[in-house]
PDB file of N, CA and C in Angstrom:
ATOM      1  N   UNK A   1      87.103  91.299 110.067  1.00  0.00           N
ATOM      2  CA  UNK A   1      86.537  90.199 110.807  1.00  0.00           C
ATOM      3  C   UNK A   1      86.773  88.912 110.019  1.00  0.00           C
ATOM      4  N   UNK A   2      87.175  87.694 110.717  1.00  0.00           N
ATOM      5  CA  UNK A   2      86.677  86.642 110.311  1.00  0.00           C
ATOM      6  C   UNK A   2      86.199  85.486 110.916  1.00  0.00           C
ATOM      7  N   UNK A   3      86.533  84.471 110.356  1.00  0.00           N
ATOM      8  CA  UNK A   3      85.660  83.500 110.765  1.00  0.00           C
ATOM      9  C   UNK A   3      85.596  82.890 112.208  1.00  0.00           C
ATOM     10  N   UNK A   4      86.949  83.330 112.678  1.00  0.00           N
ATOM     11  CA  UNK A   4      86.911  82.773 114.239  1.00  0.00           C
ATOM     12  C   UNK A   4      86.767  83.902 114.874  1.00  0.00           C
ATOM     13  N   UNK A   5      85.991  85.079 113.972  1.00  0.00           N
ATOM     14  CA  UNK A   5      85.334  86.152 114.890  1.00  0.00           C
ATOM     15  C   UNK A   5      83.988  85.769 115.709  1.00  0.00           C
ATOM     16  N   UNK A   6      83.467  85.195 114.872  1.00  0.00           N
ATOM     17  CA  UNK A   6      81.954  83.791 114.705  1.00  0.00           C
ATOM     18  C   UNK A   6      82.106  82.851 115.645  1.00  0.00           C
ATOM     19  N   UNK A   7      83.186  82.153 115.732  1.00  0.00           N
ATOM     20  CA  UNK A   7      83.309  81.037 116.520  1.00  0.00           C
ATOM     21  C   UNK A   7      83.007  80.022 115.526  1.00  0.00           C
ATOM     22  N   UNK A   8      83.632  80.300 114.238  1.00  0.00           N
ATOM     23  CA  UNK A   8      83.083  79.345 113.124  1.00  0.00           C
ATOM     24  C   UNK A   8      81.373  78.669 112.802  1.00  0.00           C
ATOM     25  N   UNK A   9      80.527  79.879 113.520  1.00  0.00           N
ATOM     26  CA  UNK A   9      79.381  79.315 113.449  1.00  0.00           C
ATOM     27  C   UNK A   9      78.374  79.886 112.359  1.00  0.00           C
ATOM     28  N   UNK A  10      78.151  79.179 111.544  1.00  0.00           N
ATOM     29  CA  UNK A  10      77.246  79.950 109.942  1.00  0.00           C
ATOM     30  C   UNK A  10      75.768  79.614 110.123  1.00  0.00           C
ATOM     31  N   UNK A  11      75.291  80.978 109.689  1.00  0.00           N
ATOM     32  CA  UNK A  11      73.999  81.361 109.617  1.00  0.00           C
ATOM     33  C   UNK A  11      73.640  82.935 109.587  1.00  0.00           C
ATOM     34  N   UNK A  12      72.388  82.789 110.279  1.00  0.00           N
ATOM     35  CA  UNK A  12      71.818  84.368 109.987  1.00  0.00           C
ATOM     36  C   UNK A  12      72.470  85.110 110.912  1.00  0.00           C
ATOM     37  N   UNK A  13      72.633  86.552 110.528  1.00  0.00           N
ATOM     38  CA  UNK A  13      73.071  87.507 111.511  1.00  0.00           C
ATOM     39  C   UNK A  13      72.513  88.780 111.026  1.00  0.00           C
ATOM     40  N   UNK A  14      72.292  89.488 112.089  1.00  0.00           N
ATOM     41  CA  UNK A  14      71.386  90.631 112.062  1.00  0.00           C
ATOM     42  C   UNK A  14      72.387  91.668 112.021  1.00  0.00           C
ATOM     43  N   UNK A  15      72.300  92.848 111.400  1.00  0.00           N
ATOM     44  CA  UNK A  15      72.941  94.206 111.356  1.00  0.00           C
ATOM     45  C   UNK A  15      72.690  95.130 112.059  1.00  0.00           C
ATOM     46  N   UNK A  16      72.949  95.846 113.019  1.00  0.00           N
ATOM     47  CA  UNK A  16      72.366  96.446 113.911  1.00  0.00           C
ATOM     48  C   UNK A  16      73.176  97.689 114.121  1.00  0.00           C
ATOM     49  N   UNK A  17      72.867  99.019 114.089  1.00  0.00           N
ATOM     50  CA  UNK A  17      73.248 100.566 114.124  1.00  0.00           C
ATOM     51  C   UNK A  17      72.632 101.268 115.063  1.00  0.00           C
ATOM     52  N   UNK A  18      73.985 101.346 116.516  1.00  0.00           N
ATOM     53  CA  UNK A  18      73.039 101.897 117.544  1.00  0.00           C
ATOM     54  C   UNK A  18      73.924 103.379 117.665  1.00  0.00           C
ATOM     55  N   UNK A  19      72.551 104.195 117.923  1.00  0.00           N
ATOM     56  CA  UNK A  19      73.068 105.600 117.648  1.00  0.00           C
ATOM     57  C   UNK A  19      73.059 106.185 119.109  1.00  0.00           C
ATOM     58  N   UNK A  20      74.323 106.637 119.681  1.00  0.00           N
ATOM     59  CA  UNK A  20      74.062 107.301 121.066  1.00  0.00           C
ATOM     60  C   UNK A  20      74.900 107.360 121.891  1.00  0.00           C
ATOM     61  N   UNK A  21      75.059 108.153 123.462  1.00  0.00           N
ATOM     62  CA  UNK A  21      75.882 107.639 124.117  1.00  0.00           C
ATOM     63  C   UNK A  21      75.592 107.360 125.443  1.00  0.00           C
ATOM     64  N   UNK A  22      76.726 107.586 126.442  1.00  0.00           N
ATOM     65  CA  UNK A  22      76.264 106.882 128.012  1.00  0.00           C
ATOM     66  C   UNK A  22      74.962 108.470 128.181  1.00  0.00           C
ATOM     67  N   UNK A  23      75.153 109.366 127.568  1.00  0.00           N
ATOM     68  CA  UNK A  23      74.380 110.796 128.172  1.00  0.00           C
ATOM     69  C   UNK A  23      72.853 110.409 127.730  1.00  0.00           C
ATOM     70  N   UNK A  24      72.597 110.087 126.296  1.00  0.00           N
ATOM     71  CA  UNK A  24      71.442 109.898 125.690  1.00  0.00           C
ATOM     72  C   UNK A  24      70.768 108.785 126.347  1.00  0.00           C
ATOM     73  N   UNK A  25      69.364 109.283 127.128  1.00  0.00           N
ATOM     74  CA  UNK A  25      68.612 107.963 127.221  1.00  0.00           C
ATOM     75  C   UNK A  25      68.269 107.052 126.746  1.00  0.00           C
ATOM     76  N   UNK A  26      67.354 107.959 125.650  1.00  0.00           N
ATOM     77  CA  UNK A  26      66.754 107.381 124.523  1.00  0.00           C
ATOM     78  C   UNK A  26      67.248 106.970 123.215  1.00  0.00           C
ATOM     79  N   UNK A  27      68.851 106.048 123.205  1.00  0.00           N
ATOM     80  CA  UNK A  27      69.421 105.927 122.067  1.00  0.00           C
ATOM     81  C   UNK A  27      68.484 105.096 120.624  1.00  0.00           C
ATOM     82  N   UNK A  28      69.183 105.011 119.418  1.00  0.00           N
ATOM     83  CA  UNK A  28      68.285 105.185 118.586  1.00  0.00           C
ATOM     84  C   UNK A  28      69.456 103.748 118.099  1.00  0.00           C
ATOM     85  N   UNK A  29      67.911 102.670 117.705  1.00  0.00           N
ATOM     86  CA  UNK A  29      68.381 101.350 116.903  1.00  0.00           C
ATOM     87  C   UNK A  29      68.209 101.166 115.912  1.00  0.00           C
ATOM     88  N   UNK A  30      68.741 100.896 114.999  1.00  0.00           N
ATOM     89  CA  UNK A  30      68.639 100.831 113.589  1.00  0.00           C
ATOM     90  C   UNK A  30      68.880  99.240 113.053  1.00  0.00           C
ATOM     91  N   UNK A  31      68.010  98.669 112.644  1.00  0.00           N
ATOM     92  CA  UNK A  31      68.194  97.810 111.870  1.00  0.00           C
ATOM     93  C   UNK A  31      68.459  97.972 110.496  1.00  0.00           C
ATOM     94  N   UNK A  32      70.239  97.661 110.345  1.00  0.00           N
ATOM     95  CA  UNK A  32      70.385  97.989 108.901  1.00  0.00           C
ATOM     96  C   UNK A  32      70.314  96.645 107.884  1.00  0.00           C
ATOM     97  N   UNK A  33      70.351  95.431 108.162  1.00  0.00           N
ATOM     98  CA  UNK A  33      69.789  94.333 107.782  1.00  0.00           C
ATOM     99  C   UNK A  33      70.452  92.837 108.315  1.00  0.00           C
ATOM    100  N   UNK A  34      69.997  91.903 106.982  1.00  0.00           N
ATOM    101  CA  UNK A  34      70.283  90.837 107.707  1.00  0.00           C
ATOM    102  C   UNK A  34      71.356  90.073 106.701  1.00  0.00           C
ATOM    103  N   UNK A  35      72.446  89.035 107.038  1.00  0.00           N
ATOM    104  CA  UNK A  35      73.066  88.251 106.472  1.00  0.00           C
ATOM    105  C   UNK A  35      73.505  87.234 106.619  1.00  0.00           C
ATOM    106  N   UNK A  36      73.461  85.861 105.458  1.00  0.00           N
ATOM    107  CA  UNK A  36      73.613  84.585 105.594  1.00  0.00           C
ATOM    108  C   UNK A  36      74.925  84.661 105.541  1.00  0.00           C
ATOM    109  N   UNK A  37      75.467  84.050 106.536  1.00  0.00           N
ATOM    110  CA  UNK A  37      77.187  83.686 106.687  1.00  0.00           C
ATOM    111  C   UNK A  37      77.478  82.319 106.168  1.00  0.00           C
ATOM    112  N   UNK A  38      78.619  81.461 105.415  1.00  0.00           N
ATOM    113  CA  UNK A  38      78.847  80.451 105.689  1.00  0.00           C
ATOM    114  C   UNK A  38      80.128  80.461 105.878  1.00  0.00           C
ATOM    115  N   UNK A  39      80.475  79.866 106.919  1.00  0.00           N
ATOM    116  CA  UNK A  39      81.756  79.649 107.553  1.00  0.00           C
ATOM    117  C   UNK A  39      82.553  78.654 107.414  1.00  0.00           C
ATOM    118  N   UNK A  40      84.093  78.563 107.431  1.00  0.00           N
ATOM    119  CA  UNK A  40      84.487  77.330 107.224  1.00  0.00           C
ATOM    120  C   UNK A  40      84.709  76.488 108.439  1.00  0.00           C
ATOM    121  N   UNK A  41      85.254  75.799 108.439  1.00  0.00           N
ATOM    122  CA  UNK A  41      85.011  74.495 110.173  1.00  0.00           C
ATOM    123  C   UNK A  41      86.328  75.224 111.242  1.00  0.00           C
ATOM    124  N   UNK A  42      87.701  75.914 110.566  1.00  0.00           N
ATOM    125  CA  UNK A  42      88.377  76.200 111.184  1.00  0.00           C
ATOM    126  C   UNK A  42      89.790  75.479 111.027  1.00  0.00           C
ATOM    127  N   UNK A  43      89.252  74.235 110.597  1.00  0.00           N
ATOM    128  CA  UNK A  43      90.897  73.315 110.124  1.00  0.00           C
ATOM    129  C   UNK A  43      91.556  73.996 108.745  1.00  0.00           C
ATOM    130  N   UNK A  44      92.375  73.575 109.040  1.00  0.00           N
ATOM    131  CA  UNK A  44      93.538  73.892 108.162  1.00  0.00           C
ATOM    132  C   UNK A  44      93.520  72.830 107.354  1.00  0.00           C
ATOM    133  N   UNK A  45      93.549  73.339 105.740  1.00  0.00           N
ATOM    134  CA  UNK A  45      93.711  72.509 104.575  1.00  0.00           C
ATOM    135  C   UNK A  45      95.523  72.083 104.308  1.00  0.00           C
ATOM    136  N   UNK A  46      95.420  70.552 103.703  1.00  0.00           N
ATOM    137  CA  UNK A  46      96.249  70.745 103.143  1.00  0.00           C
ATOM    138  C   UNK A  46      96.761  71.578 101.939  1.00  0.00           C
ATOM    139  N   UNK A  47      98.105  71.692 101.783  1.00  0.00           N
ATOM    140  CA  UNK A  47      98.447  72.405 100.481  1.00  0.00           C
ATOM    141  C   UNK A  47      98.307  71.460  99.554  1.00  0.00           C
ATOM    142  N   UNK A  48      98.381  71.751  98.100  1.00  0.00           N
ATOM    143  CA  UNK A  48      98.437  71.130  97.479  1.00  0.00           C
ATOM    144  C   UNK A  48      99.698  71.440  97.386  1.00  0.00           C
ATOM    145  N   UNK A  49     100.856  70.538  96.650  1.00  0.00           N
ATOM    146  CA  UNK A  49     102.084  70.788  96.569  1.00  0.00           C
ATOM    147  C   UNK A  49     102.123  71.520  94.865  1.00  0.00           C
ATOM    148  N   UNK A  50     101.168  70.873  94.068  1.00  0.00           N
ATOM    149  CA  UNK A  50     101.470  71.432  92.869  1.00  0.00           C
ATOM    150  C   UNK A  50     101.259  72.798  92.923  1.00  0.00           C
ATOM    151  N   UNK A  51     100.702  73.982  93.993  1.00  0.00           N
ATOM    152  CA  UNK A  51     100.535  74.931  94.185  1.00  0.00           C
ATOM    153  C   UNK A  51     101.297  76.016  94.908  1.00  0.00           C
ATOM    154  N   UNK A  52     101.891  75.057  95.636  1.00  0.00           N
ATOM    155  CA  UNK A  52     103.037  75.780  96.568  1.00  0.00           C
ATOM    156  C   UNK A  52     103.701  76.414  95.930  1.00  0.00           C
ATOM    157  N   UNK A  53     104.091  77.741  96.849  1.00  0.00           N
ATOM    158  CA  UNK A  53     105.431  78.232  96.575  1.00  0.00           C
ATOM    159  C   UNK A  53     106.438  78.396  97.527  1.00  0.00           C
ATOM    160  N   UNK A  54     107.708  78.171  96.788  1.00  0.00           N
ATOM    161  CA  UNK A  54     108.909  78.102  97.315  1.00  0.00           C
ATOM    162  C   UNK A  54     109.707  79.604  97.505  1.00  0.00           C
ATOM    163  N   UNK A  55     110.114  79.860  98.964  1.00  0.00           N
ATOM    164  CA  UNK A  55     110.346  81.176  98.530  1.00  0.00           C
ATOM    165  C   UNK A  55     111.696  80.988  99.202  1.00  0.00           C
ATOM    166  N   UNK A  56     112.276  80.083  98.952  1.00  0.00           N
ATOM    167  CA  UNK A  56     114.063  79.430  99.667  1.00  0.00           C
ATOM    168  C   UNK A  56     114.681  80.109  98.179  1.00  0.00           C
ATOM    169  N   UNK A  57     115.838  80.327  98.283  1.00  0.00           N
ATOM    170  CA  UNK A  57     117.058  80.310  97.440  1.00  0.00           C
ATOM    171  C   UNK A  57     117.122  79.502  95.982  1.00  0.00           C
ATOM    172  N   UNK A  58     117.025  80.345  95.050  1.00  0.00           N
ATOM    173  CA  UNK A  58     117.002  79.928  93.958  1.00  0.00           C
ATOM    174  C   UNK A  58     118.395  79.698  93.274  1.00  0.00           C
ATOM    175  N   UNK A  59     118.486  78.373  91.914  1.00  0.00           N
ATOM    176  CA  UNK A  59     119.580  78.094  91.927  1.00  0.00           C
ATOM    177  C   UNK A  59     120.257  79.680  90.768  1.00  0.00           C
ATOM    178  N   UNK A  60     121.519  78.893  90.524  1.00  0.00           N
ATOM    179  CA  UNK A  60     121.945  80.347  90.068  1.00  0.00           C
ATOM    180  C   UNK A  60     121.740  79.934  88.337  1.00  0.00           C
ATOM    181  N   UNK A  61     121.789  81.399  87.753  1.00  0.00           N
ATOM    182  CA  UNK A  61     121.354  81.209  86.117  1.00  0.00           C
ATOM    183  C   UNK A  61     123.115  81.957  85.780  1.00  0.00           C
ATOM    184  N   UNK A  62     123.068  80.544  85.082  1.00  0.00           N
ATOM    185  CA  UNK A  62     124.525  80.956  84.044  1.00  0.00           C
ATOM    186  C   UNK A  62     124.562  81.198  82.791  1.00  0.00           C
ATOM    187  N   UNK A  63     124.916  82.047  82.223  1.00  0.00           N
ATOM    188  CA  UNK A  63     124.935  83.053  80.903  1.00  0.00           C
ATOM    189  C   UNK A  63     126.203  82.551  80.520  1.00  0.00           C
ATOM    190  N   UNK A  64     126.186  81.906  78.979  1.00  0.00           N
ATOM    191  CA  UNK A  64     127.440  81.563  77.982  1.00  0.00           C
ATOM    192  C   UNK A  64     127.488  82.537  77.019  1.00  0.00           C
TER     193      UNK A  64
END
C-alpha cells in the first residue's frame, strides 16, 4: 500500500480483522489496533542533481 492508497490523507486509522464468510451470520470483528499515518501531499520532488544518477553510456577507460 501506499500513499495514494489514502488519497494522501494523514491521520488515524483503525485496524480491523473480520473473521467469516457469506455462510456465517454471526462473523467475528476484531479490532487489531490503531495507527497514525503521515502522508506526503502527492507532488513530486525535485531531484537534486548532486544526487542523480546517470545510467546513459559511460565514457570509455583507456589502459597505457
Amino acid at each position: 500500500m501506499n500513499a495514494k492508497d489514502f488519497g494522501y490523507k494523514s491521520g488515524s486509522y483503525e485496524i480491523v480483522l473480520y473473521l467469516g464468510d457469506f455462510l456465517l451470520e454471526d462473523s467475528i470483528e476484531w479490532v487489531v489496533g490503531e495507527v497514525s499515518l503521515k502522508l506526503g501531499s502527492g507532488k513530486v520532488k525535485a531531484i537534486n542533481p548532486l544526487y542523480a544518477v546517470s545510467y546513459g553510456p559511460k565514457p570509455e577507460i583507456k589502459v597505457s
